[in-house]
Each structure stands twice: as structure tokens, then as C-alpha cells.
Protein backbone atom coordinates (compact mmCIF):
# COMPACT_ATOMS: atom_id res chain seq x y z
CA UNK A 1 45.72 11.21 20.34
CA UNK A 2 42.84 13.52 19.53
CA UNK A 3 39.11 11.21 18.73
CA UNK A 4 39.42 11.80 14.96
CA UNK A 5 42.63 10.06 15.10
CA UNK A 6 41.78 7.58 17.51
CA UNK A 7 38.52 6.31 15.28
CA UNK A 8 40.37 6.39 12.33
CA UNK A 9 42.94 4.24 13.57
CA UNK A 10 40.41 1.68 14.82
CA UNK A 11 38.38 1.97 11.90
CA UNK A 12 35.23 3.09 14.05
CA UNK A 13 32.86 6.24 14.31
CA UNK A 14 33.31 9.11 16.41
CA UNK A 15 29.43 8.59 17.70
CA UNK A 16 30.63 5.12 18.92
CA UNK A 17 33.12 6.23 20.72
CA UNK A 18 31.02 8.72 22.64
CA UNK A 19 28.39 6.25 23.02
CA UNK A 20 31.42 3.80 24.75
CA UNK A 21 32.44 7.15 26.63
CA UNK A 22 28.71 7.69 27.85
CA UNK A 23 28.52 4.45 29.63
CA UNK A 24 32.12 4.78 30.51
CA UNK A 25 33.70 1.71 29.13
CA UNK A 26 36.27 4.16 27.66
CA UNK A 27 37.63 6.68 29.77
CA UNK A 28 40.13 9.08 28.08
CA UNK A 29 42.14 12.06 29.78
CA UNK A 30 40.99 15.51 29.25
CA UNK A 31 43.70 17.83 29.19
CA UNK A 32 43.33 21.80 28.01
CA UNK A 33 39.34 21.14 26.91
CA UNK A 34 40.29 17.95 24.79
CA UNK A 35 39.86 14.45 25.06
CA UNK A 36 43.02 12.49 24.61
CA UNK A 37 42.93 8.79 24.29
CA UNK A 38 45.88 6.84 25.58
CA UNK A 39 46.82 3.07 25.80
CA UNK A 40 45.08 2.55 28.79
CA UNK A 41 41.30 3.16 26.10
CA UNK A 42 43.13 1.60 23.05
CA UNK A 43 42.92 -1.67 25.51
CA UNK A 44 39.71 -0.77 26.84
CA UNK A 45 38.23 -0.64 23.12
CA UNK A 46 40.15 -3.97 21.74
CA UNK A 47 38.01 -6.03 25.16
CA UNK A 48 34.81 -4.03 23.84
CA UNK A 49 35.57 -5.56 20.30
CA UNK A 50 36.72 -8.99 21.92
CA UNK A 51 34.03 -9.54 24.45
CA UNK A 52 31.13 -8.26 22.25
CA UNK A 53 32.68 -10.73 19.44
CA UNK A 54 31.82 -13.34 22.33
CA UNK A 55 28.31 -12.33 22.75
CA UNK A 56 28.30 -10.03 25.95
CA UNK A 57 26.07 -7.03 25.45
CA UNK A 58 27.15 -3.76 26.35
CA UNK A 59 26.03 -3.18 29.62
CA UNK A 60 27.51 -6.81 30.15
CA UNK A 61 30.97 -5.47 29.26
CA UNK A 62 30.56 -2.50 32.05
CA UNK A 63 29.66 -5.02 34.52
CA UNK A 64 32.94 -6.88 34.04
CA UNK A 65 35.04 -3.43 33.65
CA UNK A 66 33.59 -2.24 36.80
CA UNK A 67 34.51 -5.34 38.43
CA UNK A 68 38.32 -5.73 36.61
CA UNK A 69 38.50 -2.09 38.28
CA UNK A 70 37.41 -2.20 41.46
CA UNK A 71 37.86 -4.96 42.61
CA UNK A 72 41.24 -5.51 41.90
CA UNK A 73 41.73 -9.19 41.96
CA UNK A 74 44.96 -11.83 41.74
CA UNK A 75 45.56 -13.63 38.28
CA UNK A 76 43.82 -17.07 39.71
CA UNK A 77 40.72 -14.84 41.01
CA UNK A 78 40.45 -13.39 37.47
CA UNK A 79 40.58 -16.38 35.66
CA UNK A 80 37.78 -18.40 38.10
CA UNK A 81 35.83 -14.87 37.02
CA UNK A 82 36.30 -14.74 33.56
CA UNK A 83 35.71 -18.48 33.46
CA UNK A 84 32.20 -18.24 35.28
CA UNK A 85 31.37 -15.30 32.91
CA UNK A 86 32.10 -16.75 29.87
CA UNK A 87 30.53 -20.08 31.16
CA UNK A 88 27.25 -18.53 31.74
CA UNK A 89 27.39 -16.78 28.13
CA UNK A 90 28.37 -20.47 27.12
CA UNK A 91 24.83 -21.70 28.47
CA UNK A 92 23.24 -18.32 27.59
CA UNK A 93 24.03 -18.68 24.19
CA UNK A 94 23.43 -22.65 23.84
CA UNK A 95 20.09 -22.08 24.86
CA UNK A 96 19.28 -19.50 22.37
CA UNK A 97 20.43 -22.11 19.79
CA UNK A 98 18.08 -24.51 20.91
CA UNK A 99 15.45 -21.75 20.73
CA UNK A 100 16.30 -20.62 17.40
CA UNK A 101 16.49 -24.17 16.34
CA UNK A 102 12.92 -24.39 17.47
CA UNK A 103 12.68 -20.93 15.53
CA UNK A 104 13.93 -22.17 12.59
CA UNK A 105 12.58 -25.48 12.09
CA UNK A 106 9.02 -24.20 12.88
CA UNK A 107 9.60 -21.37 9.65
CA UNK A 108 10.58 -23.95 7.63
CA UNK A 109 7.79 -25.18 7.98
CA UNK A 110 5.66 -22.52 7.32
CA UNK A 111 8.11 -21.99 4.33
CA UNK A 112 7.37 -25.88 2.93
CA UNK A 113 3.69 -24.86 3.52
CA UNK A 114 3.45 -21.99 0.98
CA UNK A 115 5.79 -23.74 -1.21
CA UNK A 116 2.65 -26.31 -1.80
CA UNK A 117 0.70 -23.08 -2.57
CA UNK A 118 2.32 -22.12 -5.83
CA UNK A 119 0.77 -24.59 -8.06
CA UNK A 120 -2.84 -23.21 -7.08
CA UNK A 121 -4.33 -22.93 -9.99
CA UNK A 122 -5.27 -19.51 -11.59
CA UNK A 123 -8.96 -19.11 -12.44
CA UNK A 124 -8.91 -16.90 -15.67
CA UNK A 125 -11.80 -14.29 -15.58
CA UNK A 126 -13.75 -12.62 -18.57
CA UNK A 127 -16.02 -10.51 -19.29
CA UNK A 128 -19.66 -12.41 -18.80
CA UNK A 129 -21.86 -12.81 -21.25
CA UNK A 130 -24.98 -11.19 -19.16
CA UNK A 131 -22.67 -7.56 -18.81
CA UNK A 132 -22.78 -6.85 -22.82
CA UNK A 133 -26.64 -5.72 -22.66
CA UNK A 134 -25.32 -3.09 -19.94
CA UNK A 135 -22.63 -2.08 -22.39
CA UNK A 136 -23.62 1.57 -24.68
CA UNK A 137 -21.54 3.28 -27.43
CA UNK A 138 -20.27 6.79 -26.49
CA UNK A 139 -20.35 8.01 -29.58
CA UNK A 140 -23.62 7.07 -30.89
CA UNK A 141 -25.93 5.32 -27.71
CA UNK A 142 -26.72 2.47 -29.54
CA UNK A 143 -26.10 -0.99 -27.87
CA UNK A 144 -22.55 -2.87 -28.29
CA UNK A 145 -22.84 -6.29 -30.00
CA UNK A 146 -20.48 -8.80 -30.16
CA UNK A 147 -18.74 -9.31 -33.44
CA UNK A 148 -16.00 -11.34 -32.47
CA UNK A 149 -15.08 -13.55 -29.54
CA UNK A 150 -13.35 -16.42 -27.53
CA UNK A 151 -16.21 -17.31 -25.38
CA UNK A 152 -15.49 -19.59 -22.13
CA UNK A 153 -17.35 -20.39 -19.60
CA UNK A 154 -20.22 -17.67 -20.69
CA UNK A 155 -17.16 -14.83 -20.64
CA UNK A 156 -15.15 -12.98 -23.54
CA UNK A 157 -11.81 -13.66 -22.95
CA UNK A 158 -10.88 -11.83 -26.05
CA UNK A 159 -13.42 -10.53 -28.55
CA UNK A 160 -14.39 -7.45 -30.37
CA UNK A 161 -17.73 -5.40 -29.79
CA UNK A 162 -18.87 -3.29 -32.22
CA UNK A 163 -21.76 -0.71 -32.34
CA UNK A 164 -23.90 0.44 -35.61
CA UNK A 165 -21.78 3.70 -35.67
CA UNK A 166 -18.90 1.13 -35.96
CA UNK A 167 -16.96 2.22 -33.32
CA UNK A 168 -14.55 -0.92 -31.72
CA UNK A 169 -14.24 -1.77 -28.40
CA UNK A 170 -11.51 -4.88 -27.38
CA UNK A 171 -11.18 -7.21 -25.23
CA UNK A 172 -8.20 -8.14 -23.79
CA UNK A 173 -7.63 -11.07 -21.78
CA UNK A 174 -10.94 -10.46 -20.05
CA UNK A 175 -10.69 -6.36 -19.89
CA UNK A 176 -12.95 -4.01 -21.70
CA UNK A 177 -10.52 -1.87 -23.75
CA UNK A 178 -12.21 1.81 -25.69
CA UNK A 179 -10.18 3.06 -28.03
CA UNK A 180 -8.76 6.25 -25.77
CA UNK A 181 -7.08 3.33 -23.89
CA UNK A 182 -6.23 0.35 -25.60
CA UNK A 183 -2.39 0.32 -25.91
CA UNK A 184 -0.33 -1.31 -28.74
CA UNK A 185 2.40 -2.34 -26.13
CA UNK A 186 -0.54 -4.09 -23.96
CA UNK A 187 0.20 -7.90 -23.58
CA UNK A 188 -0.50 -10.82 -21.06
CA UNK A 189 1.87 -11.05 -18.76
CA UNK A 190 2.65 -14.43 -16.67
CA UNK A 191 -0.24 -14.12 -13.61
CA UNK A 192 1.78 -15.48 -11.00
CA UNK A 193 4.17 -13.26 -11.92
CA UNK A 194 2.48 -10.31 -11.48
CA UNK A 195 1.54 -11.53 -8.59
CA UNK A 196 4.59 -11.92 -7.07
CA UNK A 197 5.47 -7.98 -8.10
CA UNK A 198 2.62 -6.78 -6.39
CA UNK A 199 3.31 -8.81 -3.35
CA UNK A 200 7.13 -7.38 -3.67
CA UNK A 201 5.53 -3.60 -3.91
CA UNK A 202 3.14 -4.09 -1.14
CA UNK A 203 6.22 -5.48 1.00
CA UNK A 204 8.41 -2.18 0.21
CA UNK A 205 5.37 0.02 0.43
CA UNK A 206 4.48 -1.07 3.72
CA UNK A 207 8.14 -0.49 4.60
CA UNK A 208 8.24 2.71 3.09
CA UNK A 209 5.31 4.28 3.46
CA UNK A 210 4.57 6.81 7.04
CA UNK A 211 2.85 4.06 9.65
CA UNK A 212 0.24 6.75 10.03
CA UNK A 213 -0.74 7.56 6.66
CA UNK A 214 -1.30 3.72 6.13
CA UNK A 215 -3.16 4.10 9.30
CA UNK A 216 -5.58 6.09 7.82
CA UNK A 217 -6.28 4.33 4.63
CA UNK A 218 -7.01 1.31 7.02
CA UNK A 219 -9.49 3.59 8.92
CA UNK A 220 -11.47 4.81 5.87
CA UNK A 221 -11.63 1.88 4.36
CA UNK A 222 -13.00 0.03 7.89
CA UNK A 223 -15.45 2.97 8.42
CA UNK A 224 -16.63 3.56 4.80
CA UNK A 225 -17.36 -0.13 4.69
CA UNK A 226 -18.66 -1.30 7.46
CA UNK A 227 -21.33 0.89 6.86
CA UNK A 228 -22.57 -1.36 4.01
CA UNK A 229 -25.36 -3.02 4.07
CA UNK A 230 -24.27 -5.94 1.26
CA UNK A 231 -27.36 -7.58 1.35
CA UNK A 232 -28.92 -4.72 0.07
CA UNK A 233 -26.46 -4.96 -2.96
CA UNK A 234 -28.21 -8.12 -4.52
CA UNK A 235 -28.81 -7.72 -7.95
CA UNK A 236 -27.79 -4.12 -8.13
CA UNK A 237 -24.65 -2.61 -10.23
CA UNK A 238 -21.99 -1.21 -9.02
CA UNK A 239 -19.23 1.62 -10.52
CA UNK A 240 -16.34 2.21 -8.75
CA UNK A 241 -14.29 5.12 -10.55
CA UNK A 242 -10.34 5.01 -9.95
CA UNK A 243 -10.52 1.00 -9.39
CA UNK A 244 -6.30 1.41 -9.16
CA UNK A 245 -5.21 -1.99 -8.05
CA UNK A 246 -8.32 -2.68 -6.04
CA UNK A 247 -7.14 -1.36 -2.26
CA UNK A 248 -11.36 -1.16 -1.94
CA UNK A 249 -12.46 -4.35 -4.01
CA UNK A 250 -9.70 -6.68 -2.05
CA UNK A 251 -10.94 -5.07 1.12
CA UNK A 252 -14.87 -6.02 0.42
CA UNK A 253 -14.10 -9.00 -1.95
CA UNK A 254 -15.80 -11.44 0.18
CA UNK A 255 -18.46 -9.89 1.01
CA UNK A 256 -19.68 -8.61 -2.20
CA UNK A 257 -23.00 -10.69 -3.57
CA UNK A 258 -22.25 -13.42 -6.09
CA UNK A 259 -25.50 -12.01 -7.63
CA UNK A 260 -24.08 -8.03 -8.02
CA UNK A 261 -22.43 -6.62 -11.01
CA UNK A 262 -19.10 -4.54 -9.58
CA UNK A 263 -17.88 -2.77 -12.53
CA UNK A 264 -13.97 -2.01 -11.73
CA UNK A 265 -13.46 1.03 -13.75
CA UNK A 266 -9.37 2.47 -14.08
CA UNK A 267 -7.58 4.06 -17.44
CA UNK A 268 -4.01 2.89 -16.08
CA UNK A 269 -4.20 -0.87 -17.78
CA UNK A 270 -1.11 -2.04 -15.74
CA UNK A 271 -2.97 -1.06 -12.71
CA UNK A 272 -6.22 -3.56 -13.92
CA UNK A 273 -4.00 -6.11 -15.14
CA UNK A 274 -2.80 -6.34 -11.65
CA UNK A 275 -6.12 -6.07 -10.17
CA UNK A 276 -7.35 -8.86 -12.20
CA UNK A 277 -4.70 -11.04 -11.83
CA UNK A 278 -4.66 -11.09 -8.13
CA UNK A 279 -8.60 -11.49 -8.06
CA UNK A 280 -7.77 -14.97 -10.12
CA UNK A 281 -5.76 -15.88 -7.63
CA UNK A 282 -8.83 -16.01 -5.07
CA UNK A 283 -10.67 -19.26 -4.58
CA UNK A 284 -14.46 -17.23 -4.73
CA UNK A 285 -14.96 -15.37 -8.13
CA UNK A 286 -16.99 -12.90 -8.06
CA UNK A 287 -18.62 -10.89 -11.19
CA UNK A 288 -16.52 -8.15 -11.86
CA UNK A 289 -16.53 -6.20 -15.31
CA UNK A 290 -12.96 -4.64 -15.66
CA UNK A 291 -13.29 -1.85 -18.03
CA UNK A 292 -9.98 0.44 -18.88
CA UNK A 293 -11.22 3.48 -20.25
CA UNK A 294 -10.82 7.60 -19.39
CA UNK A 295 -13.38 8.85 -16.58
CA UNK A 296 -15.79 10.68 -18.93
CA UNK A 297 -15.95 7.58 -21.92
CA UNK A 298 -17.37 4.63 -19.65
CA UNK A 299 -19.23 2.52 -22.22
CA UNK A 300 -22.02 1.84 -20.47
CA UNK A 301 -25.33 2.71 -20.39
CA UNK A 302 -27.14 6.10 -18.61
CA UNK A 303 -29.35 5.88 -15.70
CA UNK A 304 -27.49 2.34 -14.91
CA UNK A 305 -25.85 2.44 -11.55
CA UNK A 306 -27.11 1.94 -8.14
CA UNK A 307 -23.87 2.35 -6.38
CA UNK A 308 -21.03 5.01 -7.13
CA UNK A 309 -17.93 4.27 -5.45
CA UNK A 310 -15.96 7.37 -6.24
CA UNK A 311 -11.84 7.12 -5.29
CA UNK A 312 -11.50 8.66 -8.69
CA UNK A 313 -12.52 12.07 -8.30
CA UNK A 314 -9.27 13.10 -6.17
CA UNK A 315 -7.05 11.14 -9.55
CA UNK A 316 -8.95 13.15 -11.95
CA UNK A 317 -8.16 16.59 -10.36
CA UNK A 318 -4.61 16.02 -9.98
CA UNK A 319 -4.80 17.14 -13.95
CA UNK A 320 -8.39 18.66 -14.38
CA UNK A 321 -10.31 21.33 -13.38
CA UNK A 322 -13.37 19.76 -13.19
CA UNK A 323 -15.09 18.04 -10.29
CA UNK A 324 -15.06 14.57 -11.67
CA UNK A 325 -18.54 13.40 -9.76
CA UNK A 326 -20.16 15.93 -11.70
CA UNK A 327 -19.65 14.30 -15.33
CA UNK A 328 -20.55 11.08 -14.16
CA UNK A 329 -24.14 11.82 -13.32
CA UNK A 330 -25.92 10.96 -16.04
CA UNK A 331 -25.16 6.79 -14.90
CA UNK A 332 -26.91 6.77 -11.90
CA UNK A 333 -30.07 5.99 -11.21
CA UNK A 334 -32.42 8.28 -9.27
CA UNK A 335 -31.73 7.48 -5.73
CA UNK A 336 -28.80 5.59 -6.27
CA UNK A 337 -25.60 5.52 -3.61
CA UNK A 338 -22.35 7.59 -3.09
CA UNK A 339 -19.89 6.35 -1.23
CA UNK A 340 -16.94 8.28 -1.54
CA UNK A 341 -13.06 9.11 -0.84
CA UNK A 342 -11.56 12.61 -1.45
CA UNK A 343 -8.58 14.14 -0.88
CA UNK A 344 -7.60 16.96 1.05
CA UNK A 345 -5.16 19.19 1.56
CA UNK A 346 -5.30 22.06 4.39
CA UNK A 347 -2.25 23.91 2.86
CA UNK A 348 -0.10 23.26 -0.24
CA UNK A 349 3.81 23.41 -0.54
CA UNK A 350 5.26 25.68 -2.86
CA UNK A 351 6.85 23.15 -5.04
CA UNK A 352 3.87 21.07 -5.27
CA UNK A 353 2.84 20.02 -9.01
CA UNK A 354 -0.55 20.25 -8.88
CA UNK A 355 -1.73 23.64 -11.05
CA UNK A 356 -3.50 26.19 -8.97
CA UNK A 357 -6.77 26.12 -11.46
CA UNK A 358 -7.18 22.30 -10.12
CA UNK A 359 -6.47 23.02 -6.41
CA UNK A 360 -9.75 23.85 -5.62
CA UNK A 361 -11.09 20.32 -5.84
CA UNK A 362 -9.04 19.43 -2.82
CA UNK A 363 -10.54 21.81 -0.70
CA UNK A 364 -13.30 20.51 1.80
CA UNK A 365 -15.87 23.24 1.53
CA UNK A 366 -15.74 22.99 -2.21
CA UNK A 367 -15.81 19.22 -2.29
CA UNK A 368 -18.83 19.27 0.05
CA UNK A 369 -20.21 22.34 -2.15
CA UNK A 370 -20.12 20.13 -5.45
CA UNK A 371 -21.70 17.41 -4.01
CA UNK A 372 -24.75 18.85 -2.56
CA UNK A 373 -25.39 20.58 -5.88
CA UNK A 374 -25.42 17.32 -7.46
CA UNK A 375 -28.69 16.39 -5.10
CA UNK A 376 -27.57 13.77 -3.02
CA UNK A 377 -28.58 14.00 0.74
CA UNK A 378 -25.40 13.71 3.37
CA UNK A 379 -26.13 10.30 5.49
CA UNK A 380 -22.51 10.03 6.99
CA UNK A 381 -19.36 12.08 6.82
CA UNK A 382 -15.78 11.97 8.59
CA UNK A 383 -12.47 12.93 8.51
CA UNK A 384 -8.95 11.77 9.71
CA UNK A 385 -6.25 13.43 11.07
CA UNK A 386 -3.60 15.37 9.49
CA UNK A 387 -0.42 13.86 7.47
CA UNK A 388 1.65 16.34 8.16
CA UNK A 389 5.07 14.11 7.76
CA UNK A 390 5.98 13.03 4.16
CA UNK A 391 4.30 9.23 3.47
CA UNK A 392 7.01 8.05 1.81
CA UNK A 393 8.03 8.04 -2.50
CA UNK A 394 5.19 5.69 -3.69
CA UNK A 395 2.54 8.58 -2.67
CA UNK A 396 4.20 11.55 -5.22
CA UNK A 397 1.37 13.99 -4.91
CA UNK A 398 2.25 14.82 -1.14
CA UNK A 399 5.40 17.09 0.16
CA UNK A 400 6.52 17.40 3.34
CA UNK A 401 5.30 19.89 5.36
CA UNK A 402 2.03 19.67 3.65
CA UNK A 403 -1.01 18.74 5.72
CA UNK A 404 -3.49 16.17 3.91
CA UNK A 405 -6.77 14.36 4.86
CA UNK A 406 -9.57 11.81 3.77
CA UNK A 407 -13.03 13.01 3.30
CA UNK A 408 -15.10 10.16 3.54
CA UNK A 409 -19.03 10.58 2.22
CA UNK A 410 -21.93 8.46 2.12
CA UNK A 411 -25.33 9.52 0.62
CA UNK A 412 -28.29 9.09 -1.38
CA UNK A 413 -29.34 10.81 -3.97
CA UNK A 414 -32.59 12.30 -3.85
CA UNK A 415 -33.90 11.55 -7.48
């Protein structure tokens, strides 16, 4: 019979077959350019399938077949064989079951161990107290004042702030709401639950995602950060733009100054509410001020910040024209900080969604053109190599065959 026929019949793929024929454990007769496989390989293949059922690897089983054919030995000699062989996989394999044993008891252990870990208790954070007097009305400047509030622990847990112009701001189980954002379907959700989901995405992503492109946001977070000096952050307030589920903040958490304000700024409110449930989880707390608002309505005060941490930029063009660092000027203090993470893309596939008008921002020379116009002096720049591969269906905004690339930046601005 032809190899279609003879895989069908034994319920097995034609590229196993040909691997088995490779390493010639199965050797059929070639007659008139065709392989035709006989009696002699349907009892080659049923040993395979016994004797790998036993444990014997494949380049076991052509050890014995070369032996059973060369050697060409009585009935007793073949059973003493066959007896010795399957006595050594005997001992083979009872010593892997002691190992595994071993194996297994030891992860059980580990298993017990962070069984003990899911009563820790979840610290709940707010907004403090100290961050309102930072806090400005967008539509009129005037100062927010609280108007309404479940106070703990010198934080709003949930509260309303109000300005003279009357414009509302909420908060929601500790997070700044403005009105652009604050969604009617928005409602606390079990912590350790969304805990768990995130730890369920970051397994899958991991998974999922091209080694190298997680690679690279290793890399630029490791150089952008170890450049730091966090010392110098004492008493000093900090904006990141594009917060997303805190990549950055879980990567510095530690290290950040219990004495700093880090203001986590993101519009997505599922993304926060992940953040900040995760950050409760920790056994430090730090001072954050989670804020869900749109890029150009932050409600707080101008001439405020003394370190930008932009990641948001890159977000904001996938739907906007303009360069995102240059409507957020007007926060920062004269010789304040930039540290930030930009996007790039070296060519752009056809069926990629982003419009044409916005493509611009993800172009190096004009990203490095927008920022010196905004009078910042260049201390430290890199980038990393090309993506070229597709990273996977959690990042959307890349297509395969497109080549893409972190700018990282650090300056100061000159005043």
C-alpha cells in the first residue's frame, strides 16, 4: 500500500512516518518511484507503538532494530536481550519516579506556601488628603474643594470635589474621576480578583508575546531607569502620562521616595483599576494619585511637575494628530525632567490602522524635532533593535512585516 493508505490505516501522519523512515525504523520497498509499505513495516510500526508505550525513546527503538537485524539471534538469546533491555528501562524509569517524587513533593510545597499567601490582606488606597491643594479646575483655574467625602486614614476613598464654576469631579474607590471619564458602568470589582486576571494575562502574554519584543521593553525600562537618581525625587511631583497598568510604576515601585507625589495618570479606568489593585496588594504603599481623565483635561495645577514620564505620547497618536508632549507643557515647571518612551516605526504595512495624518508622530526625526522645540536639552538617548516579526495579538498596533522601535529620551528642560 501507497503512505496515504498506510497512515490512514494506522491512524498516524504522513510526517511521522517519514520521520520513522529517516531514522530507518521503517523501511518500505520502492518500486516504479513509490514507496510501498508491506507487512514486514506494518510490524515494524506496531514495536514502534509497543516499545515507545514502554518508555524506550526513539533512537532506543533503532538500537534494538539494528540489533533484532543484524544480529540474528536464537529465541532464548532474544529473550535474555529483551529481558536486559526492558530491565534497564525497569530501573531507568523507577528512578525517574523517585526523582519526580522528589519533584513533586518539593512543588507541593511551594504550592502549600502560596496557598498561605491568599489571605494577605489588601491595603485599600485613596486619594490623600495633602494631593487636593495640587488639584485645579479645567474649566475655570480655581482650586477643587472637597464637598463630599469618606475620609480614611487622611485619603478620599469616595468623595466629590467641586470648584466655584461648579464643575464635579468623583472619586471612586480612591481614583480621581473628570467628567470626560467617569463611566456609569464603573464599579468595584473584588481586588483579589482582579488580581488574579492580571496575573492570568501576564501568564498568556508572556506566552504569546515575540521573546524579543518583550526583550526590549525589559531593556528600556532597565536603561531609562537606572538612570534615575531617586534621591533626587524627594519631595518633588511626578506625572506619568499613559500610566496603562503600571509596566513603569511596578518596575520602580520600590524605589520611589515615600516622600514624592507620583501622579498615575490613564483615561482607560479598567486599566487603573488594575493598576491600583495590584499596588494594594504590595506590603510598602507608596503615595500615588490615580487620576482617570483624557491627556489634555488633567486637573491639576500649571507649572506643577518636576518629572514628566511620557509613555503616553505614542497612545495619543495612534488617534491624533498632535504631538501629545506639546499640550502638556504648561504643567511643568521650568527645568523640570523628561523621561520618555516613543514609538517607532521605520516602515508601515499597508493594512495598518493608523491614519496617515497621525503617522508622522512615529517617525524619529519628527519625534526628536518636537521635542527640541519644546526647549528641553537632550542628556541621554537610545534605541533598540528592530521588531520586524509580529509580537503576538495583545500588541494590535503592529503587523507583520513592519519594523518598530523604542526611542528612549531623557532631558531637562531649559526654563
Amino acid at each position: 500500500m501507497k503512505i496515504g493508505q498506510f497512515a490512514n490505516e494506522n491512524n498516524i501522519s504522513i510526517d511521522t512516518i517519514r520521520h520513522y523512515m529517516d531514522m530507518g525504523l521503517i523501511t518500505p520497498e520502492k518500486t516504479t518511484g513509490q514507496y510501498q509499505f508491506g507487512e514486514r513495516c506494518q510490524e515494524d510500526l506496531k514495536d514502534i507503538i509497543y516499545l515507545k508505550n514502554l518508555g524506550f525513546k526513539l533512537s532506543e527503538i533503532k538500537t534494538i532494530y539494528q540489533y533484532r537485524r543484524i544480529g540474528k539471534l536464537s529465541s532464548l538469546q532474544y529473550n535474555q536481550y529483551y529481558k536486559r533491555l526492558f530491565e534497564e528501562k525497569f530501573v531507568e524509569i523507577d528512578n525517574k519516579i523517585i526523582e519526580y517524587e522528589k519533584i513533586k513533593s518539593n512543588l507541593q510545597a511551594e504550592i502549600d506556601h502560596f496557598d498561605t499567601t491568599k489571605n494577605q490582606v489588601i491595603k485599600q488606597m485613596g486619594m490623600k488628603l495633602s494631593a487636593v491643594s495640587l488639584l485645579e479646575c479645567k474649566e475655570c483655574q480655581q482650586e477643587i474643594n472637597i464637598i463630599d467625602g469618606d475620609i480614611q486614614n487622611n485619603q478620599i476613598l469616595n468623595g466629590v470635589l467641586q470648584c466655584n464654576c461648579n464643575e464635579q469631579y468623583l472619586i471612586k474607590d480612591g481614583i480621581l474621576f473628570t467628567s470626560t471619564t467617569i463611566k456609569d458602568s464603573y464599579k468595584l470589582r473584588d481586588q483579589k480578583k482582579v488580581i488574579n486576571e492580571f496575573s492570568d494575562f501576564m501568564y498568556d502574554y508572556i506566552k504569546e508575546t515575540d521573546e524579543q519584543f518583550i526583550d526590549n521593553v525589559y531593556k528600556s525600562l532597565d536603561w531609562s531607569y537606572s538612570r534615575v537618581d531617586f534621591e533626587q525625587l524627594q519631595y518633588k511631583n511626578i506625572l506619568h502620562l499613559g500610566t496603562g497598568i503600571g509596566t513603569s510604576l511596578r518596575y520602580i515601585y520600590e524605589s520611589l521616595p515615600q516622600d514624592c507625589l507620583y501622579i498615575a495618570l490613564e483615561p482607560n479606568y479598567k486599566k487603573m483599576q488594575v493598576l491600583k489593585s495590584i499596588l494594594e496588594s504590595y506590603e510598602t504603599q507608596k503615595n500615588i494619585l490615580f487620576i482617570c481623565s483624557d491627556f489634555l483635561n488633567i486637573p491639576i495645577k500649571q507649572h506643577s511637575i518636576d518629572f514628566l514620564i511620557d509613555t503616553g505620547t505614542s497612545t495619543y497618536s495612534l488617534n491624533h494628530e498632535e504631538f501629545l508632549l506639546q499640550k502638556v507643557q504648561g504643567y511643568l515647571k521650568e527645568h523640570s525632567h523628561l523621561m520618555g518612551s516613543y514609538v517607532c516605526y521605520e516602515n508601515f504595512h499597508i493594512n495598518n490602522n493608523i491614519n496617515r495624518e497621525f503617522r508622522k508622530n512615529f517617525q524619529l526625526e519628527v519625534i526628536k524635532e518636537k521635542i527640541e522645540s519644546l526647549n528641553f536639552e537632550r542628556k541621554e538617548e537610545t534605541t533598540f533593535t528592530y521588531i520586524e516579526s509580529h509580537p503576538g495579538r495583545y500588541e494590535l498596533n503592529i503587523l507583520k512585516g513592519e519594523k518598530t522601535y523604542n526611542y528612549l529620551y531623557i532631558g531637562k528642560r531649559l526654563g
